[in-house]
C-alpha atoms as a PDB file:
ATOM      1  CA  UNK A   1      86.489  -8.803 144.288  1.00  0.00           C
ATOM      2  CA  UNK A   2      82.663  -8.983 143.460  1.00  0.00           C
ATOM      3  CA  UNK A   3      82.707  -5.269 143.700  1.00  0.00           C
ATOM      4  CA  UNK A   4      84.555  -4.730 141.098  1.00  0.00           C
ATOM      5  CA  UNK A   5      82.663  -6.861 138.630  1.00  0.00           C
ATOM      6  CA  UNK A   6      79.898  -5.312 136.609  1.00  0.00           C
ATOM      7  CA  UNK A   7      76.853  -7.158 136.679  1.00  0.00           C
ATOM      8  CA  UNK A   8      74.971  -5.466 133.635  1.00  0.00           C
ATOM      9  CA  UNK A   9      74.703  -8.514 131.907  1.00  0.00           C
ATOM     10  CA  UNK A  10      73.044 -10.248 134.912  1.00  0.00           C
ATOM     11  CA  UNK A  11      70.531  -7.405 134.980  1.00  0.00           C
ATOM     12  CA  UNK A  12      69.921  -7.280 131.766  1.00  0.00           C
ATOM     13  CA  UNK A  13      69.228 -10.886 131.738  1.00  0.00           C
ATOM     14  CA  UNK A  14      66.283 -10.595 134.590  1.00  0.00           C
ATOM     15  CA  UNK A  15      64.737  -7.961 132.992  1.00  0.00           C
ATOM     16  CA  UNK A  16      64.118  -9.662 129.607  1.00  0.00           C
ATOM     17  CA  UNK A  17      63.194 -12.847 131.696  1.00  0.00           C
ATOM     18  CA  UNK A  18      60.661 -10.751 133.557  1.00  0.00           C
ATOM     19  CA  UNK A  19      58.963  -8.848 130.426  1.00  0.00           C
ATOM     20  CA  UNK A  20      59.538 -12.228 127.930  1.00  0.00           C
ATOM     21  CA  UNK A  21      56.982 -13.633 130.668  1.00  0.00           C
ATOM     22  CA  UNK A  22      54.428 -10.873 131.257  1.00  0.00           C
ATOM     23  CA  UNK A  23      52.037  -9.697 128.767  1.00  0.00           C
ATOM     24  CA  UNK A  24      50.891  -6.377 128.061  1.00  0.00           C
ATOM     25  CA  UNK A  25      47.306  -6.864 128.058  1.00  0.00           C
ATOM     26  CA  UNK A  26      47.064  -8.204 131.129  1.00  0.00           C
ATOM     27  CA  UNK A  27      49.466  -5.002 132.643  1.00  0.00           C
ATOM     28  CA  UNK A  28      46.385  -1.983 131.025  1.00  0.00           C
ATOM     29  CA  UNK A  29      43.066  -1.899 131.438  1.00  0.00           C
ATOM     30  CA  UNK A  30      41.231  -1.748 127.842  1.00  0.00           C
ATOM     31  CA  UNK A  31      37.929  -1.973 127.200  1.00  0.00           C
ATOM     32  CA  UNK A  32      37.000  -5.411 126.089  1.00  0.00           C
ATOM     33  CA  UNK A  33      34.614  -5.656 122.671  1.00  0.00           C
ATOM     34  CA  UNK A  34      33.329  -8.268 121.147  1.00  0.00           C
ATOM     35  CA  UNK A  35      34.967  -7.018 117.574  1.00  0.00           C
ATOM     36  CA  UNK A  36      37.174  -8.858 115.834  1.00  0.00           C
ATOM     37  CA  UNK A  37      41.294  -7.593 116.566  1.00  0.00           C
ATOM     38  CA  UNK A  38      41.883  -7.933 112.347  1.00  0.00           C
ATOM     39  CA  UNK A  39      39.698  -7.033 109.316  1.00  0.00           C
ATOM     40  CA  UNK A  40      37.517 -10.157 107.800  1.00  0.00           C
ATOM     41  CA  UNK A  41      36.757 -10.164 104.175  1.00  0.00           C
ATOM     42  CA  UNK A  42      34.107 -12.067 105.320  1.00  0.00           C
ATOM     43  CA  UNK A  43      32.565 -10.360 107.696  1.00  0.00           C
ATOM     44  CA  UNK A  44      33.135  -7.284 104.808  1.00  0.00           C
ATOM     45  CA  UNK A  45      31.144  -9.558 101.967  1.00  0.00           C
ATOM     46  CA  UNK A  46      28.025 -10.247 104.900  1.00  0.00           C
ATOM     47  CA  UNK A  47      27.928  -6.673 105.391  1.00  0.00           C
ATOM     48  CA  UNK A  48      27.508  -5.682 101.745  1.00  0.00           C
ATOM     49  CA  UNK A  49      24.511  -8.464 101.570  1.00  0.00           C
ATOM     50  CA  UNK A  50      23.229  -6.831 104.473  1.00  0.00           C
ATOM     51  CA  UNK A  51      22.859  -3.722 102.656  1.00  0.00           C
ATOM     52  CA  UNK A  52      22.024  -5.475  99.558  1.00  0.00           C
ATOM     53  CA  UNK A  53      18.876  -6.249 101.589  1.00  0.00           C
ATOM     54  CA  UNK A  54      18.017  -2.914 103.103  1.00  0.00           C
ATOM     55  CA  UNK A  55      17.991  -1.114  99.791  1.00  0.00           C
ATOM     56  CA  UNK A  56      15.421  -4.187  98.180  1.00  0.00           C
ATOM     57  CA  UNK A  57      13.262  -2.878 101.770  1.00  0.00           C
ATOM     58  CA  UNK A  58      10.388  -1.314  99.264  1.00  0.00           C
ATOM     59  CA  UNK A  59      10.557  -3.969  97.232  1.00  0.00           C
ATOM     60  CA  UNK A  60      10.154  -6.554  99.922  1.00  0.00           C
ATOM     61  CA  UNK A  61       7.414  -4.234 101.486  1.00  0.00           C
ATOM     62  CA  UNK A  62       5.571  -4.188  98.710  1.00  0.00           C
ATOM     63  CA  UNK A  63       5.653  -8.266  98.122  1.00  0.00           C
ATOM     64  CA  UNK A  64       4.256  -8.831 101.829  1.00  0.00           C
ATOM     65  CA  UNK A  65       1.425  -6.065 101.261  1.00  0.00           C
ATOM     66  CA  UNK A  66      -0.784  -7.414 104.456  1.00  0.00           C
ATOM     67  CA  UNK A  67      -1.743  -4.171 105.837  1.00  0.00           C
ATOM     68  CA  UNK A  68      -3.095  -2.605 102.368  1.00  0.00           C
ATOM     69  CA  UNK A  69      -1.311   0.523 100.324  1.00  0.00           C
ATOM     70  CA  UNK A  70       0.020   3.290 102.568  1.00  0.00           C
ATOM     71  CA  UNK A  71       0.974   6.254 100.342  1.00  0.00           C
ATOM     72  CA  UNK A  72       3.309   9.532 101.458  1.00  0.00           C
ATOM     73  CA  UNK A  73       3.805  12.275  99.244  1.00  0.00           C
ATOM     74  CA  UNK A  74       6.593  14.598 100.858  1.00  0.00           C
ATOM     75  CA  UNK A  75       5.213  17.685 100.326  1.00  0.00           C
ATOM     76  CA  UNK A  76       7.742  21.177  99.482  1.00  0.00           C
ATOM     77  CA  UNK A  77      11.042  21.640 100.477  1.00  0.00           C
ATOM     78  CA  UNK A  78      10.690  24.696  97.744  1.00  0.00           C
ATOM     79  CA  UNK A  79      13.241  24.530  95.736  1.00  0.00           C
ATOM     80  CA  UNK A  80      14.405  28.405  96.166  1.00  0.00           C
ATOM     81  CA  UNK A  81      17.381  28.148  98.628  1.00  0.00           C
ATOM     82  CA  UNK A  82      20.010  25.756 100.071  1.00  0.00           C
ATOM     83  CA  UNK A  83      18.652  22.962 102.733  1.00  0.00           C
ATOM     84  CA  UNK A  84      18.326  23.947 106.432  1.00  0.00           C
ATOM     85  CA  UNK A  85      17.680  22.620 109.760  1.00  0.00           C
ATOM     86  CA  UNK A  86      13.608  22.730 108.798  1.00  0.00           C
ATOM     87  CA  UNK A  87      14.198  20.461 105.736  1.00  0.00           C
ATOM     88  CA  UNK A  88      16.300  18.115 107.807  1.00  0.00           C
ATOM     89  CA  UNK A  89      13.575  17.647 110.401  1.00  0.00           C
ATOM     90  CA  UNK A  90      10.691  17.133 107.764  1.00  0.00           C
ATOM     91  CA  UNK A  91      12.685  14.415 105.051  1.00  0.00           C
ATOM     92  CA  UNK A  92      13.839  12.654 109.007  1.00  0.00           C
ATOM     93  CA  UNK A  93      10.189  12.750 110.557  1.00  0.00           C
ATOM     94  CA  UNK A  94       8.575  12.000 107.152  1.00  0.00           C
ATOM     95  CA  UNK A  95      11.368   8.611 107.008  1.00  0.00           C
ATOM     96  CA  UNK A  96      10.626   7.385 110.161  1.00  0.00           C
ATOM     97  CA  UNK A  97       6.951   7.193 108.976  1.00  0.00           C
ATOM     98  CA  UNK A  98       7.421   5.080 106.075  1.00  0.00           C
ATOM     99  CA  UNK A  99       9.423   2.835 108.109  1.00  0.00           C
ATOM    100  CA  UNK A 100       7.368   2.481 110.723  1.00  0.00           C
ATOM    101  CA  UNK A 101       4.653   1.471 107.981  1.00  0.00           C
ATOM    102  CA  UNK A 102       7.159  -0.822 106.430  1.00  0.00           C
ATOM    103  CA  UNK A 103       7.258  -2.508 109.916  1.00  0.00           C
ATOM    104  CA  UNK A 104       3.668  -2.939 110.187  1.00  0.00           C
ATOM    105  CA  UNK A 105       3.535  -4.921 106.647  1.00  0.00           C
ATOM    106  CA  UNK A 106       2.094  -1.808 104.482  1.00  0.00           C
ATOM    107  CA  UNK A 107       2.545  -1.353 100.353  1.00  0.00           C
ATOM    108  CA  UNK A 108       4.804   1.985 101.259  1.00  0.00           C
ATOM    109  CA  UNK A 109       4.924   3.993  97.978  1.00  0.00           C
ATOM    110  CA  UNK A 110       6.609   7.375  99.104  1.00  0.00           C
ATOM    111  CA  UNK A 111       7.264  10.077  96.332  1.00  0.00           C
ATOM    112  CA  UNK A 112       9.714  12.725  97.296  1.00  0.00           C
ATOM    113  CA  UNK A 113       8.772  15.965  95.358  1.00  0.00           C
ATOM    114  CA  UNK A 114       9.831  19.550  95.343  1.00  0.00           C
ATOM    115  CA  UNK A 115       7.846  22.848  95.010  1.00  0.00           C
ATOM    116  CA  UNK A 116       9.194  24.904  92.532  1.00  0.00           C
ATOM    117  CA  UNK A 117       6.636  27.133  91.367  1.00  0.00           C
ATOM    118  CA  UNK A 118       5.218  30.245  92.877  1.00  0.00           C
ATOM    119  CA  UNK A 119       5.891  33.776  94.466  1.00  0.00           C
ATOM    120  CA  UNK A 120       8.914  33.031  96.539  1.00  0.00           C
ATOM    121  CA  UNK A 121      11.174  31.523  93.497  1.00  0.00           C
ATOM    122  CA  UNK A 122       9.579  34.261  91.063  1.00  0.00           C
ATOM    123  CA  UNK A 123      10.608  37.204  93.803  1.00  0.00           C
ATOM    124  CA  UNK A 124      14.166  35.735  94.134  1.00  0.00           C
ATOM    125  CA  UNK A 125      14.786  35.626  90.573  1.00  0.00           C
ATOM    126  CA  UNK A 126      13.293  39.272  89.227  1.00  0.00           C
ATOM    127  CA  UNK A 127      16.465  40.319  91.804  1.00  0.00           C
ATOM    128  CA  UNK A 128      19.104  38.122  89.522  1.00  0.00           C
ATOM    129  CA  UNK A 129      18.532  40.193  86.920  1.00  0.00           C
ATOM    130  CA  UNK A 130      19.708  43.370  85.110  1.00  0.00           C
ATOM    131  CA  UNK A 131      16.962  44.987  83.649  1.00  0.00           C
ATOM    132  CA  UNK A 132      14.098  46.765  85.910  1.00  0.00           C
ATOM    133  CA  UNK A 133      11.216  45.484  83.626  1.00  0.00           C
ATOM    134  CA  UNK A 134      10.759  41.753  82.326  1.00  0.00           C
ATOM    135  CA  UNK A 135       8.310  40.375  80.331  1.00  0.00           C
ATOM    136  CA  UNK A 136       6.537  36.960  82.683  1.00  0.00           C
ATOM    137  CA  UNK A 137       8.291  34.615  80.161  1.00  0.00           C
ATOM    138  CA  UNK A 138      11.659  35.755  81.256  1.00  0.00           C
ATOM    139  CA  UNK A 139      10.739  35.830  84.514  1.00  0.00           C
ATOM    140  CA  UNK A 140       9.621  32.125  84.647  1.00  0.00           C
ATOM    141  CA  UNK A 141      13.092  31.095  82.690  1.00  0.00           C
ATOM    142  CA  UNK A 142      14.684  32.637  85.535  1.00  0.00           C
ATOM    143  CA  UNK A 143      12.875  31.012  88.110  1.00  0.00           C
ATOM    144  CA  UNK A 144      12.818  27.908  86.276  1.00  0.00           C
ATOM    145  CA  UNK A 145      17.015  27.836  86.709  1.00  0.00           C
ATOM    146  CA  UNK A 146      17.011  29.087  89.816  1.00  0.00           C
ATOM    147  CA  UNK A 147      14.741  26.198  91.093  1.00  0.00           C
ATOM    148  CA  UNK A 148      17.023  23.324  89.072  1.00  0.00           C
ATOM    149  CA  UNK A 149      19.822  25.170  90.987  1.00  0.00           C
ATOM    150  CA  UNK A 150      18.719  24.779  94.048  1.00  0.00           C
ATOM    151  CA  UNK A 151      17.263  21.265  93.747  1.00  0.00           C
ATOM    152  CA  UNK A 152      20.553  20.055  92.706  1.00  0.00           C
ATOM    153  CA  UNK A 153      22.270  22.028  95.664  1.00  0.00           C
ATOM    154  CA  UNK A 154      19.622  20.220  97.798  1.00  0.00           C
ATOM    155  CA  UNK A 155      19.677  16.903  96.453  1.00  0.00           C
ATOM    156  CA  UNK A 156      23.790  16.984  97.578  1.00  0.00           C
ATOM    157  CA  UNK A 157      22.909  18.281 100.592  1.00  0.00           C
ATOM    158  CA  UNK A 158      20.740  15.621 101.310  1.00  0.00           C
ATOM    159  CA  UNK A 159      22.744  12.735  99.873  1.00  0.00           C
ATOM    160  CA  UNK A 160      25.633  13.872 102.240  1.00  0.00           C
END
């Protein structure tokens, strides 16, 4: 007689008994963090005054002034290309200079500058043009927008 009964119902019965009582997190192995599990306006509004504050560094840096005035002018990347590996190494190597002087309490005042005047620029941009002979004012215009060219492809590149 109990053969003929179907005891779905009784198995489906355990089984939500024996998941409704286990959980999941305690079945995988996850890697535990100390983040929070949901998004914090909060902790989004501390952030931003965090960053508030590391953009003011120079201005900070320069209200401490213990160590005396440390000046950095970055020197060329000439302005007559697109960025490359070699300016990447010289802005990074030139930053963590002024922030280690930052650290040690010095007036930081670093100026950024480009090089965009000379032989390379002036070669590049007698090749732009049509004509085989140009007077050196022409010449210069050219240069001169080839070098606003490429500082504004290099100030992106830089930015990114």
């Amino acid at each position: 007689m109990f053969s003929r009964i179907d005891h779905s119902w009784l198995r489906l019965y355990y089984c939500r008994r024996l998941l409704s009582s286990q959980s999941y997190t305690e079945t995988l192995n996850l890697p535990q963090s100390k983040f929070p599990m949901k998004h914090s306006r909060k902790l989004e509004l501390n952030l931003e005054q965090q960053n508030v504050k590391f953009e003011d560094l120079f201005g900070i840096s320069s209200q401490k002034n213990k160590c005396g005035k440390f000046i950095l002018h970055d020197g060329p990347p000439y302005a007559n290309g697109d960025a490359h590996f070699g300016h990447a190494i010289n802005r990074i190597l030139k930053d963590i200079i002024v922030k280690r002087k930052l650290l040690e309490n010095f007036n930081v005042d670093f100026r950024p500058g480009w090089d965009c005047h000379g032989l390379p620029i002036e070669l590049k941009a007698i090749p732009n043009s049509n004509s085989t002979r140009l007077n050196p004012l022409e010449i210069r215009d050219r240069a001169r927008q080839l070098a606003f060219n490429a500082i504004d492809r290099q100030r992106q590149a830089f930015n990114q």
